[in-house]
Protein backbone atom coordinates (compact mmCIF):
# COMPACT_ATOMS: atom_id res chain seq x y z
CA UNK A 1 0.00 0.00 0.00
CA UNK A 2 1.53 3.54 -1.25
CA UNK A 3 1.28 6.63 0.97
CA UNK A 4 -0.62 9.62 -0.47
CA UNK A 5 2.07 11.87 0.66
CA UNK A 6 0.73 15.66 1.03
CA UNK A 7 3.58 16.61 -1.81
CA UNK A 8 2.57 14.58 -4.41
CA UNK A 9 -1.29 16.02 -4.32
CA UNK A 10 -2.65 19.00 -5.46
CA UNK A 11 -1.73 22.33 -4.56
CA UNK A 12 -3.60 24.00 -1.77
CA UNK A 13 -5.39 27.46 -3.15
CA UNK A 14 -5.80 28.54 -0.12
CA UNK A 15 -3.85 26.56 3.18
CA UNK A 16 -6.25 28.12 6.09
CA UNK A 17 -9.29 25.91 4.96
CA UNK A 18 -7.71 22.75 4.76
CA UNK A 19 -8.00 20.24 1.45
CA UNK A 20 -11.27 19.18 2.81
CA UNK A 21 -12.71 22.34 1.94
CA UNK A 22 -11.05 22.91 -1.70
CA UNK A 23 -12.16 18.72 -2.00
CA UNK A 24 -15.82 20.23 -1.15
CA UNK A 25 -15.74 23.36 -3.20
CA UNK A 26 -14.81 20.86 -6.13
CA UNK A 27 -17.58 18.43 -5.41
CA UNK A 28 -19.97 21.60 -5.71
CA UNK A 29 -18.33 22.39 -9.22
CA UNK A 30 -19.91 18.54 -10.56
CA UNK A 31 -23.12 19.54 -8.98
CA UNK A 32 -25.47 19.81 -12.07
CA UNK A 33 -28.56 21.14 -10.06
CA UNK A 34 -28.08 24.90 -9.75
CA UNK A 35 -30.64 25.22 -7.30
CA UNK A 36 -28.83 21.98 -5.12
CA UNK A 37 -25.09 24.21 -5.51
CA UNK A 38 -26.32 26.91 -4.27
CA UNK A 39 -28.03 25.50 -0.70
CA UNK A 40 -24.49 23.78 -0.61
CA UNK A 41 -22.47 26.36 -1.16
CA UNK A 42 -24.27 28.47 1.61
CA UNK A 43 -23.93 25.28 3.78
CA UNK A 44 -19.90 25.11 2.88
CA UNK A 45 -19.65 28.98 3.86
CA UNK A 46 -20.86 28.07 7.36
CA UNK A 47 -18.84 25.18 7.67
CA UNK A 48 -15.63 27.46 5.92
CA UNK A 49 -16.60 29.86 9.60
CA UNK A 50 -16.75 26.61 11.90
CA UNK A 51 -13.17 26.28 10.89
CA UNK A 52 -12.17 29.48 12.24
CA UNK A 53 -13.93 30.26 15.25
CA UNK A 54 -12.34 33.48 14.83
CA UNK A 55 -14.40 35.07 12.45
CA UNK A 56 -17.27 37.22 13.63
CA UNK A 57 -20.30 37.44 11.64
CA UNK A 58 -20.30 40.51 10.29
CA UNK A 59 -21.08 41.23 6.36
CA UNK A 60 -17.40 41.69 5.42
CA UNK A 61 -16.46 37.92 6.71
CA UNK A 62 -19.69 36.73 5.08
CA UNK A 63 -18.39 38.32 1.47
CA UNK A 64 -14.52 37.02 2.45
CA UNK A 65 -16.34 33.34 2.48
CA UNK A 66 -18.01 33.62 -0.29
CA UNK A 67 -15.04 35.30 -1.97
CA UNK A 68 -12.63 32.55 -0.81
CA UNK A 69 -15.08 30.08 -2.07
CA UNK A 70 -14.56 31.29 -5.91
CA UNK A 71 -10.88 31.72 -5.14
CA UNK A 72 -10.32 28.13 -4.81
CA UNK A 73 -12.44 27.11 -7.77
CA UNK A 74 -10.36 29.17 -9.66
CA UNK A 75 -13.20 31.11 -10.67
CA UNK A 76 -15.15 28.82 -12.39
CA UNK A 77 -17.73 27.87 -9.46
CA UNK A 78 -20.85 28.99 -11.07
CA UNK A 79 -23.16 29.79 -7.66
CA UNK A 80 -25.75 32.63 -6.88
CA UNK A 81 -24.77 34.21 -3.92
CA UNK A 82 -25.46 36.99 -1.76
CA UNK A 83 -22.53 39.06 -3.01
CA UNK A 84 -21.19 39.24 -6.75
CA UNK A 85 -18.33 36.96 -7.72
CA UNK A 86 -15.25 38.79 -7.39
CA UNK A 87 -13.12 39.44 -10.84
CA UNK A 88 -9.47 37.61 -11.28
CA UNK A 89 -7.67 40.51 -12.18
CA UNK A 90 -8.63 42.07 -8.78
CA UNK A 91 -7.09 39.19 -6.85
CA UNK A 92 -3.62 39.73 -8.84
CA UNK A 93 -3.50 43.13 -9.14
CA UNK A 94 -0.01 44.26 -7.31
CA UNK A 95 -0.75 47.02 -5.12
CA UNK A 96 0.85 50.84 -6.24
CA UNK A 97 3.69 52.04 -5.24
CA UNK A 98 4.07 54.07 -2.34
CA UNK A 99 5.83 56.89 -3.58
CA UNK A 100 8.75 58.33 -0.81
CA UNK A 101 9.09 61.24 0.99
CA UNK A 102 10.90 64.03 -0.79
CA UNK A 103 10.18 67.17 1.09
CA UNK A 104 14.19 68.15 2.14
CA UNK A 105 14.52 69.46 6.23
CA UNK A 106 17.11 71.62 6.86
CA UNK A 107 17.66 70.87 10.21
CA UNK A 108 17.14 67.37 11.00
CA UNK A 109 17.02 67.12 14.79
CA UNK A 110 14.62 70.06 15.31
CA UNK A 111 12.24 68.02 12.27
CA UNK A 112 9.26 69.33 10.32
CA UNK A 113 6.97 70.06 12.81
CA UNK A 114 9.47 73.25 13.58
CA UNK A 115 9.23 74.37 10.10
CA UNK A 116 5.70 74.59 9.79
CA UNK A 117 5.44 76.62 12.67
CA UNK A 118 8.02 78.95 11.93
CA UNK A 119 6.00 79.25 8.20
CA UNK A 120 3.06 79.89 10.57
CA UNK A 121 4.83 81.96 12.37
CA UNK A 122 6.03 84.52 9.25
CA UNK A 123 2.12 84.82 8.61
CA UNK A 124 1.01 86.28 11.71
CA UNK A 125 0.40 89.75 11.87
CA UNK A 126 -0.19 90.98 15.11
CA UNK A 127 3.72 91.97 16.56
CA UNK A 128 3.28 90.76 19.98
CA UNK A 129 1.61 87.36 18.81
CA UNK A 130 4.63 86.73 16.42
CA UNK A 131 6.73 87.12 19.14
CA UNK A 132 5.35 84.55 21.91
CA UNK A 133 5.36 82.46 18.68
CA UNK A 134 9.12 82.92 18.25
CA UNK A 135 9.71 82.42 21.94
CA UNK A 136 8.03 79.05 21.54
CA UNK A 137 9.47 77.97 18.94
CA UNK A 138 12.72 78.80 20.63
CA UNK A 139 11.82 77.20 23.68
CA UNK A 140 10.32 74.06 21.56
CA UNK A 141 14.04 74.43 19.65
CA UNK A 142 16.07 73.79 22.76
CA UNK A 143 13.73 70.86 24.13
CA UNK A 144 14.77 69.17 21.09
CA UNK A 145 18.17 69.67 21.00
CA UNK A 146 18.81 69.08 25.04
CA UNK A 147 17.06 65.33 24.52
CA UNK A 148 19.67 64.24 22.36
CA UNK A 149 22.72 66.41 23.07
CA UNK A 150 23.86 67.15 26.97
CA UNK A 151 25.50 70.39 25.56
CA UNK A 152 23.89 73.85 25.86
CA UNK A 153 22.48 75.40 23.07
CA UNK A 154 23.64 79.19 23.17
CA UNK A 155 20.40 81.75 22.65
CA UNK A 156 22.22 83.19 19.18
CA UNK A 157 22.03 79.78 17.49
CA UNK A 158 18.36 79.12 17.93
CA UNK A 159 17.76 82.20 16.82
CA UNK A 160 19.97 82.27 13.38
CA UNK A 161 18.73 79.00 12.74
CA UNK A 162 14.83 80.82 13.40
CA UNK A 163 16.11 83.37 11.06
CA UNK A 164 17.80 80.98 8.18
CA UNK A 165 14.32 78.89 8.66
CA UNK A 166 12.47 81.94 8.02
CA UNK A 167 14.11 83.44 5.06
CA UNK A 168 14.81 85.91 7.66
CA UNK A 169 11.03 86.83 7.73
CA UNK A 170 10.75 86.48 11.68
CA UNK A 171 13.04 88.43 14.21
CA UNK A 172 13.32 89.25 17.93
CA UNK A 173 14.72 91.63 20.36
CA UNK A 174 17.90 89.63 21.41
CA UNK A 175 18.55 91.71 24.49
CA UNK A 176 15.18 90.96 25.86
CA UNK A 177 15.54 87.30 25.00
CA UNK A 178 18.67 87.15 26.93
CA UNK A 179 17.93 89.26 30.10
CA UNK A 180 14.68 86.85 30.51
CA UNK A 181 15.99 83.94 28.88
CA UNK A 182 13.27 84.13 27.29
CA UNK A 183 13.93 80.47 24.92
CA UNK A 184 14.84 78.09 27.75
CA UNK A 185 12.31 75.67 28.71
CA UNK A 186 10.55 76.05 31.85
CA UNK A 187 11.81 72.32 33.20
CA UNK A 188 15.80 73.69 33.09
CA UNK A 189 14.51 76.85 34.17
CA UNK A 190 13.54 75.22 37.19
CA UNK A 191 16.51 72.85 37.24
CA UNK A 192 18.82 76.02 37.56
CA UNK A 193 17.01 77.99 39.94
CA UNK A 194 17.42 74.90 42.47
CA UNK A 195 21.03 74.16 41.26
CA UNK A 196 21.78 78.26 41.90
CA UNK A 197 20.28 78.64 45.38
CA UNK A 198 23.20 79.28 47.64
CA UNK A 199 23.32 76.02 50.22
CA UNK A 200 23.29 78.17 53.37
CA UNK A 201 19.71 79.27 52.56
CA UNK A 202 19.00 75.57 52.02
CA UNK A 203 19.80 74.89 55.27
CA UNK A 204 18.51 77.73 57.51
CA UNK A 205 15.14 76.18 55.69
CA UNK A 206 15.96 72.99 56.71
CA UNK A 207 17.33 74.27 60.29
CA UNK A 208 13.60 76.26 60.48
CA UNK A 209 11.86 73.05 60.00
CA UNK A 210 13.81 71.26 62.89
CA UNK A 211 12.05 70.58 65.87
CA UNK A 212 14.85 71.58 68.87
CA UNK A 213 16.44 69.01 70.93
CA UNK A 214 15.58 68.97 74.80
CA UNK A 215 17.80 67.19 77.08
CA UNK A 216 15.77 64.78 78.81
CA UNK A 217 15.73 64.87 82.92
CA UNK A 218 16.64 62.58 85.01
């Protein structure tokens, strides 16, 4: 007696329903009776959903099944189901290209989002809303350059690097950024205000809070 090794039989359309299924969807294919292939072909599409226990019933499954059912008769099942019978072409059509992105950043570690808002930025009209929009961009500027680089980013460069974004559209008072420090980020603004307070104060705070010893009597 010969095996009937899997590799010598026919090729599986499709390997999630099993050959029992494609052996079923080819039994319906000799069905003469069109009324007959149809009630079985319904049946098969429940049985197809027994299989996978996964599949909700929802009407996108119910057209996969019935979908799936043409696929493995290579198209030449000829049943009248709720859905129309998908075209070939459709199956092998190779999906389009996705085409790359081309737009060029000039400065890589600050990324697009910067850009936009500095062209957002050059459209505003109002003087004193341009400017918080500078300083934020500033401050946004130096949050991105202290999470990859320990260094410290010097006021002047964020702001030629505003201006060079800009096309020298957008400009600010230097001096007043400076005195206020105006671009830092509020988190190392609060970092250096704690590293800057002298230690003596620390510890007449401390000292304040410290309840005074009393010697005990005997």
């Amino acid at each position: 007696m010969m095996n009937d090794y899997n590799t010598v039989k026919e090729r599986l359309i499709l390997k999630e329903y099993g050959r029992n299924i494609q052996m079923l969807v080819q039994h319906l294919q000799k069905i003469e009776d069109k009324e007959e292939r149809d009630k079985k072909a319904e049946t098969l599409t429940i049985l197809m959903k027994q299989i996978n226990p996964d599949i909700k019933d929802t009407p996108e499954v119910e057209q996969k099944l019935w979908d799936d059912i043409h696929i493995i008769s290579d198209f030449e099942l000829d049943v009248e189901g709720p859905f129309p019978k998908p075209a070939r072409d459709v199956l092998y059509k190779k999906p389009q290209r996705v085409a790359y992105n081309t737009n060029q950043i000039t400065f890589k570690h600050f990324g697009k989002n910067i850009e936009l808002l500095v062209e957002k930025a050059t459209t505003i009209e109002d003087p004193e809303e341009q400017e918080a929009a500078i300083i934020h961009i500033g401050k946004l500027m130096k949050t991105f350059f202290y999470s990859y680089n320990k260094d410290i980013i010097d006021n002047s460069v964020v702001y030629k690097n505003i201006r060079k974004l800009s096309n020298n559209k957008l400009d600010i008072d230097m001096n007043k950024v400076n005195e206020f420090n105006l671009f830092e980020p509020q988190k190392r603004d609060l970092r250096r205000d704690n590293e800057s307070k002298p230690r003596d104060t620390e510890n007449r705070y401390k000292n304040k809070n410290k309840r005074p010893f009393k010697r005990r009597k005997n």
